[in-house]
Protein backbone atom coordinates (compact mmCIF):
# COMPACT_ATOMS: atom_id res chain seq x y z
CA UNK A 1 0.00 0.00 0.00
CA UNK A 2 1.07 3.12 -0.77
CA UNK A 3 2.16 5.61 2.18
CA UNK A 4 0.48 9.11 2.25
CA UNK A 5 0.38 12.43 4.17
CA UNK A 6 -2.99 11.77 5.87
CA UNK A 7 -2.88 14.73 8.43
CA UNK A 8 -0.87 18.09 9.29
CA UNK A 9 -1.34 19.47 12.65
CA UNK A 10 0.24 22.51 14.04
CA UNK A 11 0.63 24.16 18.23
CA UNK A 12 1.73 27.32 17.84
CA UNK A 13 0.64 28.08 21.20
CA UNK A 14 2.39 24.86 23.34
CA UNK A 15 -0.04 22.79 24.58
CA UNK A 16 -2.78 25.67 24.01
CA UNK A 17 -4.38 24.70 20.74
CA UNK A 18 -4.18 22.25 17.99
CA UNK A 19 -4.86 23.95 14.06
CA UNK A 20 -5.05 21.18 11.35
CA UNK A 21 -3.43 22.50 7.77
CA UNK A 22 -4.05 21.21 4.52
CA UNK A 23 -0.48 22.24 3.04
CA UNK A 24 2.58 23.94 4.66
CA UNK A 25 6.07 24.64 3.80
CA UNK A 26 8.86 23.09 5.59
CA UNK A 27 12.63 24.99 5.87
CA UNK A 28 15.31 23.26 6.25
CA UNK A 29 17.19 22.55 9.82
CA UNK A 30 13.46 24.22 11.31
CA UNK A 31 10.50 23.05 13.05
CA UNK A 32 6.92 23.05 11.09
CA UNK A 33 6.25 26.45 10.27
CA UNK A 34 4.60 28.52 13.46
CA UNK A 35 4.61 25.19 15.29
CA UNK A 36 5.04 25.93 19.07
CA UNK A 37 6.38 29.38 18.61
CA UNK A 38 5.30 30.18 21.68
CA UNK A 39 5.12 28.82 25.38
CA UNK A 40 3.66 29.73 28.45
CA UNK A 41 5.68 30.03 30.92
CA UNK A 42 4.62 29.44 34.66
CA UNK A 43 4.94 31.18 37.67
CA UNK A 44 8.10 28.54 38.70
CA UNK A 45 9.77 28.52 35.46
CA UNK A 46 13.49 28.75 35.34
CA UNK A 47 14.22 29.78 31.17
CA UNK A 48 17.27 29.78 29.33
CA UNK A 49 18.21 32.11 26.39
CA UNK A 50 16.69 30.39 23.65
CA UNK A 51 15.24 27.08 24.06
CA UNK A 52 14.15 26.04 26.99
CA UNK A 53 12.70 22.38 28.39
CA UNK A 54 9.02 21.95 28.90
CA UNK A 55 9.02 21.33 32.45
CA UNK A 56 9.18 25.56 32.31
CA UNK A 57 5.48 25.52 30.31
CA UNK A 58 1.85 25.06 31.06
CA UNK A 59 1.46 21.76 29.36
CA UNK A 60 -1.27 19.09 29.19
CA UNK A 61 0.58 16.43 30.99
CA UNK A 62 0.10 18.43 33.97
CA UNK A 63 -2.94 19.87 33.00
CA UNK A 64 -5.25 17.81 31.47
CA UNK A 65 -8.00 20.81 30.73
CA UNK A 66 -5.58 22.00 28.09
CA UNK A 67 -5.46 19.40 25.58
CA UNK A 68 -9.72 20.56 24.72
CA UNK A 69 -8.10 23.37 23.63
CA UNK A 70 -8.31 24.24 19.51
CA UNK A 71 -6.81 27.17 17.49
CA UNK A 72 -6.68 29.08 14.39
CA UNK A 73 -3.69 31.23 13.96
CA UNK A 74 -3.77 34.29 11.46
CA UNK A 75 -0.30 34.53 10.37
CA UNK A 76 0.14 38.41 8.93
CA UNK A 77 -1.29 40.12 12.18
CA UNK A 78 0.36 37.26 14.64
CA UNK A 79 -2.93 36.97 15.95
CA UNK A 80 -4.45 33.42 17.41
CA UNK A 81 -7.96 32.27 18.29
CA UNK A 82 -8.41 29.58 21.27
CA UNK A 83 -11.53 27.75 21.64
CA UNK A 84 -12.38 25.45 25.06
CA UNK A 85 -15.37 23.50 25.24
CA UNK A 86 -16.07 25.25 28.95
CA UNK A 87 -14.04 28.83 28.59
CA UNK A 88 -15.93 29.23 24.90
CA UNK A 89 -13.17 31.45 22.56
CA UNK A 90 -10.52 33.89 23.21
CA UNK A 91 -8.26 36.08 20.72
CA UNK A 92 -5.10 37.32 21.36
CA UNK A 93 -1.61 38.74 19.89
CA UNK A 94 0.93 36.53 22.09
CA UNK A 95 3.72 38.93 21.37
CA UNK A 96 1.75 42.07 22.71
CA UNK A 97 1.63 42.67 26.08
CA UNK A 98 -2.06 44.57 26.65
CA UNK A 99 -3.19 41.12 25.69
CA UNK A 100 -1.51 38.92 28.29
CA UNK A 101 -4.01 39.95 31.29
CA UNK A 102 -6.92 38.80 29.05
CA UNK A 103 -5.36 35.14 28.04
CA UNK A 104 -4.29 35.04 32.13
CA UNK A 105 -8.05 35.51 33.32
CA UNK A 106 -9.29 32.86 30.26
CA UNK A 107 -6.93 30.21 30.58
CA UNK A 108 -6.09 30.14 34.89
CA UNK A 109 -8.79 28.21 35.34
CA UNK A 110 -8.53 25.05 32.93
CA UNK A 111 -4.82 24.73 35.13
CA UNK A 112 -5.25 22.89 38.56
CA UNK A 113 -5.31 24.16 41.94
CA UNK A 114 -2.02 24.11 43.96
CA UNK A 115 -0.18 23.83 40.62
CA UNK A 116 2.49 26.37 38.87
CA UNK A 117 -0.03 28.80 37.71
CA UNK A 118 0.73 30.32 33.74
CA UNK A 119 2.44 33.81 34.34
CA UNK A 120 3.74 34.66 30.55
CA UNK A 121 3.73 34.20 27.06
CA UNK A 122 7.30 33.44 26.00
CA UNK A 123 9.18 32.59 22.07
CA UNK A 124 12.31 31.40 20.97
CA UNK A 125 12.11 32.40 18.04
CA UNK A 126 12.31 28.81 16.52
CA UNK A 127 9.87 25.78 17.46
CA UNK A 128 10.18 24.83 21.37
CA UNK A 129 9.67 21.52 20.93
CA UNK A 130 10.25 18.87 23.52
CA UNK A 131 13.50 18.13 21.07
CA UNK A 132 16.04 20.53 22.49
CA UNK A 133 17.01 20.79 18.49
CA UNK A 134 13.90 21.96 16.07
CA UNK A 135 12.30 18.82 15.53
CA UNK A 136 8.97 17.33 13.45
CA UNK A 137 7.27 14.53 14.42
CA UNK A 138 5.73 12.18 12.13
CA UNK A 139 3.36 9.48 13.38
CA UNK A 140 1.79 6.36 12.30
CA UNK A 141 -1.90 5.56 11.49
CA UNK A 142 -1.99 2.40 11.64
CA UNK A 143 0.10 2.40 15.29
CA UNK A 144 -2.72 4.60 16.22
CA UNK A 145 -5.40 2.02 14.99
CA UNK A 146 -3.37 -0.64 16.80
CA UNK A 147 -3.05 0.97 19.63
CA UNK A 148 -6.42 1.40 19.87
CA UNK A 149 -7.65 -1.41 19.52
CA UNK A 150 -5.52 -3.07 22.10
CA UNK A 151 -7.19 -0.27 24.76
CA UNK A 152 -10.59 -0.78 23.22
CA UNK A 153 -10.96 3.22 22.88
CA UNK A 154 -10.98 5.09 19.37
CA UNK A 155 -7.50 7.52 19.92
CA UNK A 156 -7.84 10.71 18.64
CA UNK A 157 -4.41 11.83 16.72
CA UNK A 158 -4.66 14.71 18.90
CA UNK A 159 -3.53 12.86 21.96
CA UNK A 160 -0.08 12.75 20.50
CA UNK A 161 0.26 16.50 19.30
CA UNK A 162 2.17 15.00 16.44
CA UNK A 163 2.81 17.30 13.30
CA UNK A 164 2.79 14.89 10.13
CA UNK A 165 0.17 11.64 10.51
CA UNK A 166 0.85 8.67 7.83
CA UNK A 167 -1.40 6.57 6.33
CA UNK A 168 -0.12 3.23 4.71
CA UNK A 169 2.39 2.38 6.60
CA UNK A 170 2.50 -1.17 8.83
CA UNK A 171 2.34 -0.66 12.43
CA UNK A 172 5.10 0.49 13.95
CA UNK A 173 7.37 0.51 10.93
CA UNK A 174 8.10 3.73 12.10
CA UNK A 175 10.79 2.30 14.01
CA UNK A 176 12.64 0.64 11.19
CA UNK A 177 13.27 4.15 10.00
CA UNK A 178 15.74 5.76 12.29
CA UNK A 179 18.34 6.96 10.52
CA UNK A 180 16.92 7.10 7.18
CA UNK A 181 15.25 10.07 5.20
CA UNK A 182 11.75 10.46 3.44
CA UNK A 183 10.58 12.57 0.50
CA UNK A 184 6.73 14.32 0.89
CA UNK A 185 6.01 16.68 -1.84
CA UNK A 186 8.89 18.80 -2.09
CA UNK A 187 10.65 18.51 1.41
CA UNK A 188 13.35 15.99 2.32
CA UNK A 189 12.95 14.78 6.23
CA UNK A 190 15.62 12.51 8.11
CA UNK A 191 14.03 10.18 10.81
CA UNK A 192 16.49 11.04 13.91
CA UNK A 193 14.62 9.81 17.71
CA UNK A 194 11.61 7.98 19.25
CA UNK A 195 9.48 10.17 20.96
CA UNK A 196 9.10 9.40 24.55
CA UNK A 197 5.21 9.63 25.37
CA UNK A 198 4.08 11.93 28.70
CA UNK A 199 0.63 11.73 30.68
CA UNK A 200 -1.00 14.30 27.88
CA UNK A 201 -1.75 11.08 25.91
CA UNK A 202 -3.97 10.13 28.08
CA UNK A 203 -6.42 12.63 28.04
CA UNK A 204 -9.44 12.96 25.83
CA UNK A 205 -8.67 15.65 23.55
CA UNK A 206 -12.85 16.77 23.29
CA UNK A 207 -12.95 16.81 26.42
CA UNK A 208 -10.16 17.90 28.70
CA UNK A 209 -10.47 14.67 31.15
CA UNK A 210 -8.25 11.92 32.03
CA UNK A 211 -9.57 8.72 29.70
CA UNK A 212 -7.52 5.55 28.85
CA UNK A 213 -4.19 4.93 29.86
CA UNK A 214 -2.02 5.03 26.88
CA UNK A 215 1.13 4.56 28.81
CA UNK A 216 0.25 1.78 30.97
CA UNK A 217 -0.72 0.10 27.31
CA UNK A 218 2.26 0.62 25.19
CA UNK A 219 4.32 -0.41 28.22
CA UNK A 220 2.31 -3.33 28.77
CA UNK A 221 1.80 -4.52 25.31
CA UNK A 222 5.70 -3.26 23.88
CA UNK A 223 7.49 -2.66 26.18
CA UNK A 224 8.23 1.00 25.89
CA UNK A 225 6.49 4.25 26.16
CA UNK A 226 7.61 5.56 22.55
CA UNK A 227 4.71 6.97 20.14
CA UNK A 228 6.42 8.35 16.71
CA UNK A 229 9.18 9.73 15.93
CA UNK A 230 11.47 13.57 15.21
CA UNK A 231 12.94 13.93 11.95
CA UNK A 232 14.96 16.98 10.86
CA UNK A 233 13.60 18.81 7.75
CA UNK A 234 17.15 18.32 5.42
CA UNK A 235 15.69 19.96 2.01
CA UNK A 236 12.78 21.95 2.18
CA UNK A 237 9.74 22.44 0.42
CA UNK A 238 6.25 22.52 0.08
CA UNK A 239 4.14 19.68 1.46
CA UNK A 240 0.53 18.36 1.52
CA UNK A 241 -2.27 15.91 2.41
CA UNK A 242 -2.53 13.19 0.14
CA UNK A 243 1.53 13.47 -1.47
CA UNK A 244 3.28 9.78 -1.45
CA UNK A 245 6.14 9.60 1.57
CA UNK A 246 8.83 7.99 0.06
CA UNK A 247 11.68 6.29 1.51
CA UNK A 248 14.98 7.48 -0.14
């Protein structure tokens, strides 16, 4: 069967709002364009110039509210749109500061009690992914499907907050593919790491609550707690659903 781009998903908020593309275009040596640009830092964060490691953010893994969240970002004015099941929609300009109070008040309360509270909005300039270089992840359908069906609940993608989704592959012949490089469209990617799974995964992304432990069921079943992979974008180009992934 042949493999294809099934789905493109983007965060350019981390862990506050999933936007689903039909194309992008990938640069070389970056992250998926306006993916995670920016973080929100808590109250107990301790950043670095740059990059810095996500136990700094408000994340879904340690609040489970967050992963309800979806987004649309508007790219000239640098402007996103959050939507919440229970908080309804909010708008804001991450980089502007007359806009942080707002975001504070909306999103404080989908974060636990007695928990690092969100303080600020924070970039990098470059994708702060949970990579410490600027990674993008590509995940398997048919793991997903697996998966599933060993837990006897239907996984949404979104639990995984992977970037590129492939259909046609085997399951798990994602890992046979470390070290080697794939063609999609235009773009050139290198399959580098597994990606280490957190609690996130196990939260119903319509909802916000805790439902089905994915880790307890990829250690159980496998052994491991790995769910896709990071690649490096070597060539660029442009990308989109439905091109052929081709192993070079």
């Amino acid at each position: 069967m042949t493999a294809r781009l099934s789905l493109i998903c983007r965060h350019p908020i981390k862990s506050h709002g999933r936007e689903d593309l039909a194309s992008v275009r990938l640069l070389a040596g970056e992250g998926l364009p306006w993916d995670r640009f920016w973080a929100v830092a808590h109250d107990a964060a301790k950043l670095r110039d740059g990059w810095s490691p996500c136990v700094n953010f408000a994340r879904g893994a340690k609040a489970p509210a967050l992963m309800a969240i979806t987004c649309a970002l508007e790219e000239d004015s640098r402007t996103v749109t959050l939507h919440h099941p229970e908080r309804g929609s909010f708008r804001l300009r991450p980089d502007v500061a007359e806009d942080l109070p707002g975001f504070l008040d909306w999103v404080t309360p989908l974060n636990p009690p007695g928990r690092a509270m969100p303080a600020r909005i924070v970039s990098a300039g470059r994708a702060m992914t949970d990579s410490d270089w600027p990674s993008v992840s590509i995940l398997n359908m048919a793991s997903l499907a697996e998966l599933s069906t060993r837990m006897g609940i239907d996984l949404s993608p979104h639990r995984f907050r992977g970037n590129l989704w492939i259909e046609g592959w085997a399951p798990w012949a994602e890992w046979d593919l470390l070290g080697k490089r794939l063609r999609i469209g235009d773009a050139v990617l290198e399959v580098r790491e597994r990606i280490t799974r957190c609690n996130a995964t196990k939260v119903d992304v319509e909802t916000g609550v805790l439902h089905g432990d994915t880790l307890g069921s990829l250690q159980g079943h496998y052994g491991h707690k790995d769910f896709g992979v990071y690649a490096e974008v070597i060539e660029g180009g442009s990308i989109a659903l439905g091109q052929e992934v081709v192993l070079q």
